[in-house]
N, C-alpha and C. Protein backbone atom coordinates (compact mmCIF):
# COMPACT_ATOMS: atom_id res chain seq x y z
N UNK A 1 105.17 -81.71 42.58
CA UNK A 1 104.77 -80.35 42.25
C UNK A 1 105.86 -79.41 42.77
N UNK A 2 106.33 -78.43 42.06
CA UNK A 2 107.07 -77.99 42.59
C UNK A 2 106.41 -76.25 43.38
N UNK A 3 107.27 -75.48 43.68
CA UNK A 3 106.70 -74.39 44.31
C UNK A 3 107.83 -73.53 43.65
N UNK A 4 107.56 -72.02 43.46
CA UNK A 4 108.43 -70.79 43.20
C UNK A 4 107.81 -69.96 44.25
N UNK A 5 109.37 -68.96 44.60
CA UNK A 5 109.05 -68.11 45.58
C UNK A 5 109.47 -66.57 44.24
N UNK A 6 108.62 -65.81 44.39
CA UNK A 6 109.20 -64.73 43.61
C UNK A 6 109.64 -64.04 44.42
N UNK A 7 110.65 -63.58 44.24
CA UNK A 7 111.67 -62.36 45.20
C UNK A 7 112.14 -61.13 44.59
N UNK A 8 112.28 -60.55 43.32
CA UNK A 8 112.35 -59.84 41.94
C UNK A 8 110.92 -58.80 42.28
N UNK A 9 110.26 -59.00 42.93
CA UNK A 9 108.59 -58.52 42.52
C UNK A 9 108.43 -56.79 43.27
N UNK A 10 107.96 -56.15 43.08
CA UNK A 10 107.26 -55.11 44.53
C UNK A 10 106.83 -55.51 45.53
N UNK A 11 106.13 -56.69 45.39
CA UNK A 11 105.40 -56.88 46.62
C UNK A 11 106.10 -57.30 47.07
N UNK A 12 107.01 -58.55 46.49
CA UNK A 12 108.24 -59.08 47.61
C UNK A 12 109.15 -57.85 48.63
N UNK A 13 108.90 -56.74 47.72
CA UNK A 13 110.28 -56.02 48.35
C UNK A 13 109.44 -55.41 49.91
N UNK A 14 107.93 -54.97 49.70
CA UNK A 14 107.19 -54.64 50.69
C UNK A 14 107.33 -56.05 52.00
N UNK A 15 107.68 -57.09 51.78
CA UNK A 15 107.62 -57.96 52.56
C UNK A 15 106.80 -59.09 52.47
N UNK A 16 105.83 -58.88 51.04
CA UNK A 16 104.77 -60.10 51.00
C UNK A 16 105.46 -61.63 50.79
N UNK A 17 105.02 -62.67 50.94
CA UNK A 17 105.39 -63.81 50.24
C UNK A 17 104.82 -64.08 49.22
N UNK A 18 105.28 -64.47 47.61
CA UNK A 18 104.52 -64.66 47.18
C UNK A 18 104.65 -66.38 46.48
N UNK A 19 103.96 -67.09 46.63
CA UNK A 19 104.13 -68.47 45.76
C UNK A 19 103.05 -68.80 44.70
N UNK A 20 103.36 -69.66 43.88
CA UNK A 20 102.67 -70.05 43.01
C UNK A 20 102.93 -71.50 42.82
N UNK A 21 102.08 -72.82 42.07
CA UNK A 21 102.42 -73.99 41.69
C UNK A 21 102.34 -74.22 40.70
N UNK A 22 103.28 -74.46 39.68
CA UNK A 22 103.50 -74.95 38.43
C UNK A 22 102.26 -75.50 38.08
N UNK A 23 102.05 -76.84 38.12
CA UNK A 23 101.16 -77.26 37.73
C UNK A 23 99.85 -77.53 38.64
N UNK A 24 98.94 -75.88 39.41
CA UNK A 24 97.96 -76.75 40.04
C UNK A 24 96.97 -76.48 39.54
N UNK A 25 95.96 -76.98 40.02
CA UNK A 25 94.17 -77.33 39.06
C UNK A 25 93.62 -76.58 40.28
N UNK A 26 92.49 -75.83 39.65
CA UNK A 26 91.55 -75.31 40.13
C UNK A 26 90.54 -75.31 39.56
N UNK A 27 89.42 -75.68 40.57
CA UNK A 27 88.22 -75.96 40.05
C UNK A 27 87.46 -74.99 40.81
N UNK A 28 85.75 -74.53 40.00
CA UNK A 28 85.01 -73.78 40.93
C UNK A 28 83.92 -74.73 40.39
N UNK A 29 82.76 -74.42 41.29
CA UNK A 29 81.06 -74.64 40.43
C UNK A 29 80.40 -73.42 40.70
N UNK A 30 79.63 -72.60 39.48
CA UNK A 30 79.05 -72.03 38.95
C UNK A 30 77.56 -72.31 39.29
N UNK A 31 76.54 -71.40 40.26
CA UNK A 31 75.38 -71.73 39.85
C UNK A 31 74.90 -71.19 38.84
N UNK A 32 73.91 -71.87 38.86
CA UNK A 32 72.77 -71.69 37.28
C UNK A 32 72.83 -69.82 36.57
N UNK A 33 72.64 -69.18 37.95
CA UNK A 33 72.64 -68.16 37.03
C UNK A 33 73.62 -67.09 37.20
N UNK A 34 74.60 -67.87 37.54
CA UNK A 34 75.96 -67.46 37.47
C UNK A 34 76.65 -67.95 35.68
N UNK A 35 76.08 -69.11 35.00
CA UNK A 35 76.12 -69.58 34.42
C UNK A 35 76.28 -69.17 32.70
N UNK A 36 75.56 -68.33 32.78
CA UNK A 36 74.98 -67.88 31.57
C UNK A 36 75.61 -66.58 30.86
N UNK A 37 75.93 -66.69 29.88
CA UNK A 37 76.63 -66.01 29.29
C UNK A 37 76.96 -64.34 29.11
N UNK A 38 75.53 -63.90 29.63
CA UNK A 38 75.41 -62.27 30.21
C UNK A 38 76.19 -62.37 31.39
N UNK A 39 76.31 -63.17 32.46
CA UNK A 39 76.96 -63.35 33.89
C UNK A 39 78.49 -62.69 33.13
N UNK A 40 78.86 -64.18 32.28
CA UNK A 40 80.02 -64.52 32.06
C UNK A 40 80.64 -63.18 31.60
N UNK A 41 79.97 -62.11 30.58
CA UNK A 41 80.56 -60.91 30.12
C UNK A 41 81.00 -60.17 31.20
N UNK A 42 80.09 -60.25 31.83
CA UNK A 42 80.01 -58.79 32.54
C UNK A 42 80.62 -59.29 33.87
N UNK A 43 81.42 -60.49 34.04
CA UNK A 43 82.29 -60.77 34.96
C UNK A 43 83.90 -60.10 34.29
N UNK A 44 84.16 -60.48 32.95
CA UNK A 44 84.96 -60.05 31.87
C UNK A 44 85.10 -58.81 31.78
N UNK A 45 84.16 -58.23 31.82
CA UNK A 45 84.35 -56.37 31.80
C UNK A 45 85.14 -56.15 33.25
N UNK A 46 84.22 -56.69 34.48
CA UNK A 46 84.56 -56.62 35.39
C UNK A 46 86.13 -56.76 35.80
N UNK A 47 86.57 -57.99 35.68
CA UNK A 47 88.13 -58.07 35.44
C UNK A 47 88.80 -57.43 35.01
N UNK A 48 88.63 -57.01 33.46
CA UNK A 48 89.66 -56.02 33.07
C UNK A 48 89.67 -54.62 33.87
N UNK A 49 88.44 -54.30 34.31
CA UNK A 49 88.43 -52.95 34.81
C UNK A 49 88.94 -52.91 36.41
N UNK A 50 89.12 -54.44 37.04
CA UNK A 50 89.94 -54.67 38.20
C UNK A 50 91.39 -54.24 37.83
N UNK A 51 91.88 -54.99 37.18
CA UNK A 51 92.91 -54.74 36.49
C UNK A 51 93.33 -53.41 36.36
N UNK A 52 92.98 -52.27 35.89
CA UNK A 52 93.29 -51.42 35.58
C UNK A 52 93.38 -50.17 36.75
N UNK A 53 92.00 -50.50 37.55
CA UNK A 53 91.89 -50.29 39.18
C UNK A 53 92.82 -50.19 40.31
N UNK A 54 93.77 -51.79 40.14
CA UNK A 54 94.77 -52.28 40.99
C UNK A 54 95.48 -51.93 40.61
N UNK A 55 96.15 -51.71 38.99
CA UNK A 55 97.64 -51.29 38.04
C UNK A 55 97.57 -49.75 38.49
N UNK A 56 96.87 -49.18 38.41
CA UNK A 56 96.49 -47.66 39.00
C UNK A 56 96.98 -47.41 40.79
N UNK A 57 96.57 -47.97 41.41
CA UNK A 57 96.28 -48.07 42.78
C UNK A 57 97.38 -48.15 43.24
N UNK A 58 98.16 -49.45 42.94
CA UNK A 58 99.52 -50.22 43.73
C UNK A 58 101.14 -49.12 42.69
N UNK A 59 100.68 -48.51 41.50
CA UNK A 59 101.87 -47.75 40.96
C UNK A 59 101.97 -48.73 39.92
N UNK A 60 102.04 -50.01 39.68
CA UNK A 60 102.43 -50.65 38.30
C UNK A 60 102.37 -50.62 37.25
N UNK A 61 101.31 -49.43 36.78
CA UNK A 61 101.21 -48.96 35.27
C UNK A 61 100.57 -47.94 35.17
N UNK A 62 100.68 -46.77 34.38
CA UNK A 62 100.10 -45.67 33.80
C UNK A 62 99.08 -45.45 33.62
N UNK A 63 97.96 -44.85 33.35
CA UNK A 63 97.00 -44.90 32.42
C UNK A 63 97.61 -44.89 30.86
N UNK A 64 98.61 -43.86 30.65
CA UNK A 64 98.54 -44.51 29.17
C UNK A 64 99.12 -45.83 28.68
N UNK A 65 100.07 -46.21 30.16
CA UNK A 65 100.29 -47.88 29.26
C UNK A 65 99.18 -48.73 29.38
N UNK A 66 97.95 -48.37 30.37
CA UNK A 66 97.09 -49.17 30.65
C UNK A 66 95.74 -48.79 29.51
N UNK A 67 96.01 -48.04 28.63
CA UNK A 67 95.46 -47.66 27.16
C UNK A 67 96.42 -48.58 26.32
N UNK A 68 97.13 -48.40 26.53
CA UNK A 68 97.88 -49.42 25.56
C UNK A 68 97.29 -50.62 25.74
N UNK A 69 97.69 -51.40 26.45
CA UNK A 69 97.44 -52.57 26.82
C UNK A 69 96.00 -53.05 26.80
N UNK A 70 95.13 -52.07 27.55
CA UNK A 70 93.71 -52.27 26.48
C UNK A 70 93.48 -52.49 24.90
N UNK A 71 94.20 -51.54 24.16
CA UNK A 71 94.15 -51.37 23.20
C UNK A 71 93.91 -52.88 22.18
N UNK A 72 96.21 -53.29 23.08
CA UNK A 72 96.07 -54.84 22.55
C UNK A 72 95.39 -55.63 22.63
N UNK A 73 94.22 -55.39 23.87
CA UNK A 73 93.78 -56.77 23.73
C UNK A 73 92.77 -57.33 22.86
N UNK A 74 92.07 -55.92 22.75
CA UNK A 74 91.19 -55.67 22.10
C UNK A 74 91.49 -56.17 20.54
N UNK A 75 92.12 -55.78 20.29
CA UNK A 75 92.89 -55.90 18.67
C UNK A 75 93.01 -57.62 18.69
N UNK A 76 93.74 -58.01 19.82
CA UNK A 76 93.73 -59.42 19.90
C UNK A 76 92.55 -59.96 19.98
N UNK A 77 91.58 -59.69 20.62
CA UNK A 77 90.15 -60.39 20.69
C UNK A 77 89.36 -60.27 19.20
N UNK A 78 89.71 -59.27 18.10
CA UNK A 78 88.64 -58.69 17.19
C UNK A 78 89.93 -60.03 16.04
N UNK A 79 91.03 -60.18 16.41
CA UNK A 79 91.51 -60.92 15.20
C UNK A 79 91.25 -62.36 15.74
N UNK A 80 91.42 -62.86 16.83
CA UNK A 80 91.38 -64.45 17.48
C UNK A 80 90.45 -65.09 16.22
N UNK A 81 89.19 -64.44 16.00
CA UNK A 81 88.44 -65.58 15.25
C UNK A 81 88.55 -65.29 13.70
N UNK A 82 89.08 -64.59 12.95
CA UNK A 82 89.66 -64.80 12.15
C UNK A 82 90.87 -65.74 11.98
N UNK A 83 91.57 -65.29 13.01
CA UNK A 83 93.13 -66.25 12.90
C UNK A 83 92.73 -67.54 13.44
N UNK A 84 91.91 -67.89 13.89
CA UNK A 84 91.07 -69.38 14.27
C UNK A 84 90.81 -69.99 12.93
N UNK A 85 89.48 -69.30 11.83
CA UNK A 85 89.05 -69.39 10.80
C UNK A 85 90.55 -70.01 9.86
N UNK A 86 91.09 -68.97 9.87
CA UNK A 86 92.37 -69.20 9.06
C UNK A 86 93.07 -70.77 9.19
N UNK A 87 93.19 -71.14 10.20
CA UNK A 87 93.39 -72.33 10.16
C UNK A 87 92.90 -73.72 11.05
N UNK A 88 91.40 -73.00 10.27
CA UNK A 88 90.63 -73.92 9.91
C UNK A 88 90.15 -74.92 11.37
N UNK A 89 89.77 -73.92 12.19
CA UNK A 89 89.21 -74.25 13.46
C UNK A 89 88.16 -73.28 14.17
N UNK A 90 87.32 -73.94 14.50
CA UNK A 90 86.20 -73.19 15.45
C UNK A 90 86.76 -71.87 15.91
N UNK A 91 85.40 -70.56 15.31
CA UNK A 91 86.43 -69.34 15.71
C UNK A 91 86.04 -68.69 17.09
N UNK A 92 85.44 -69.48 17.89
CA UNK A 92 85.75 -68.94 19.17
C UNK A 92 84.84 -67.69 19.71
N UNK A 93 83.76 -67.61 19.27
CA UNK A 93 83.24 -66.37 18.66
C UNK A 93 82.61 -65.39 19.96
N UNK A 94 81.92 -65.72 21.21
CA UNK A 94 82.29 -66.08 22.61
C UNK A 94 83.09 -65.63 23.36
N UNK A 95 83.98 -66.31 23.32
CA UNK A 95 85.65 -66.54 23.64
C UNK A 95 85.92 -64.80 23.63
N UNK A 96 85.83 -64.19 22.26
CA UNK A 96 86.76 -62.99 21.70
C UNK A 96 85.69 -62.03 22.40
N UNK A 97 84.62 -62.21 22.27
CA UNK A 97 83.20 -61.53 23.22
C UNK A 97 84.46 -61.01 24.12
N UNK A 98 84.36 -62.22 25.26
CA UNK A 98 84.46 -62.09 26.12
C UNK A 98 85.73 -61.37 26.62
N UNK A 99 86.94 -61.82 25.84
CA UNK A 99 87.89 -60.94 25.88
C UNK A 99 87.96 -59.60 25.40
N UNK A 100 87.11 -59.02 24.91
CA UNK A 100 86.83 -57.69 24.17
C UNK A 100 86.43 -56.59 25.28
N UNK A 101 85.51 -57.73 26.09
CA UNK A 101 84.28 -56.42 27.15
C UNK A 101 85.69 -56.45 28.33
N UNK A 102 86.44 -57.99 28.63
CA UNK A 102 87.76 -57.40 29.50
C UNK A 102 88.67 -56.22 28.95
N UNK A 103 88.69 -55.80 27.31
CA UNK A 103 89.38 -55.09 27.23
C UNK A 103 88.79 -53.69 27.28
N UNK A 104 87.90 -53.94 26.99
CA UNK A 104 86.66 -52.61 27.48
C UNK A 104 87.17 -52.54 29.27
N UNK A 105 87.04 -53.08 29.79
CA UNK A 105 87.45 -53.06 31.13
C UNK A 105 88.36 -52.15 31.91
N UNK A 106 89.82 -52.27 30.75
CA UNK A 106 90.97 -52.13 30.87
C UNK A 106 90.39 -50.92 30.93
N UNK A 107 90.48 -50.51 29.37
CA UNK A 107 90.05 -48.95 29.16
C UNK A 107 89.37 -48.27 29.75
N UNK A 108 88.33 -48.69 30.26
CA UNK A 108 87.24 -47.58 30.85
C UNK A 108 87.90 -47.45 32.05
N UNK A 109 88.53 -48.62 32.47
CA UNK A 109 89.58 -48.22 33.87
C UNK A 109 90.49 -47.15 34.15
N UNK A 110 91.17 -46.85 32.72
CA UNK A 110 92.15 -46.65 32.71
C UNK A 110 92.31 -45.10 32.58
N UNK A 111 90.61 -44.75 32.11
CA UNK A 111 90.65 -43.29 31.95
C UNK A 111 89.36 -42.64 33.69
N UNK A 112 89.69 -43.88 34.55
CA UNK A 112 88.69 -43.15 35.89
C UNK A 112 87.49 -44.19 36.22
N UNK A 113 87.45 -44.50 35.00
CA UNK A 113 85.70 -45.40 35.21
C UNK A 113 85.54 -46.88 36.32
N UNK A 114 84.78 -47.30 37.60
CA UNK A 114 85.26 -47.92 38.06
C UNK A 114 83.45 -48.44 37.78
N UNK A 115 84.07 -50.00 37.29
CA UNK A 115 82.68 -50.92 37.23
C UNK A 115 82.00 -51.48 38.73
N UNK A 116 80.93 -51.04 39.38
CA UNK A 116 80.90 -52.35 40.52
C UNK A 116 80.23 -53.33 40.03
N UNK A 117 81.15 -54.11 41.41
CA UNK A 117 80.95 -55.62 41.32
C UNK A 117 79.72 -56.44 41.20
N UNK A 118 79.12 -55.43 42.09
CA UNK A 118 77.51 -56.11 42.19
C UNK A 118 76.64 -55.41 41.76
């Protein structure tokens, strides 16, 4: 396995270390009603609107690039199951859910809105 040190980064320049491993596995377990697919969204919203929270917070992005970037993902989540369909595979339907309410996330982040966690 190998290891990377990023040194290029902000945080590096603040003094953090940062590493990562090419190829490692991570596993969690999920209880039951952690499980279920209302959990699963609204963990998804949750994220993106971290995202947008921290990109805000630390200086790394705008609100309007962080409209942007909502924007895409969104656009990306509303085509995934078409472009699935298209060739002719399970369209994921779920999947684009779920990436949609992260991009909801982004956005509502991005103009003030902060989701809590719990």
């Amino acid at each position: 396995m190998s290891i990377f040190r990023l040194r290029n980064s902000p945080r590096a320049a603040a003094g953090l270390t940062i590493r990562f491993a090419e190829h490692a596995v991570v596993f969690g377990n999920e209880s039951a009603d952690r499980a279920t697919l209302r959990h699963q969204l609204r963990v998804h919203l949750w994220l993106g609107n971290t995202e947008a929270v921290t990109n805000l917070e630390s200086g790394d992005a705008s609100r309007g690039r962080l409209l942007l970037r909502g924007t895409k993902y969104l656009c990306a989540a509303a085509v995934r199951p078409l472009t699935r369909l298209a060739q002719r595979r399970a369209p994921q339907c779920r999947y684009a859910l779920a990436r949609a309410l992260q991009a909801t996330g982004v956005l509502v982040g991005a103009v003030g809105i902060r989701v809590r966690h719990h």
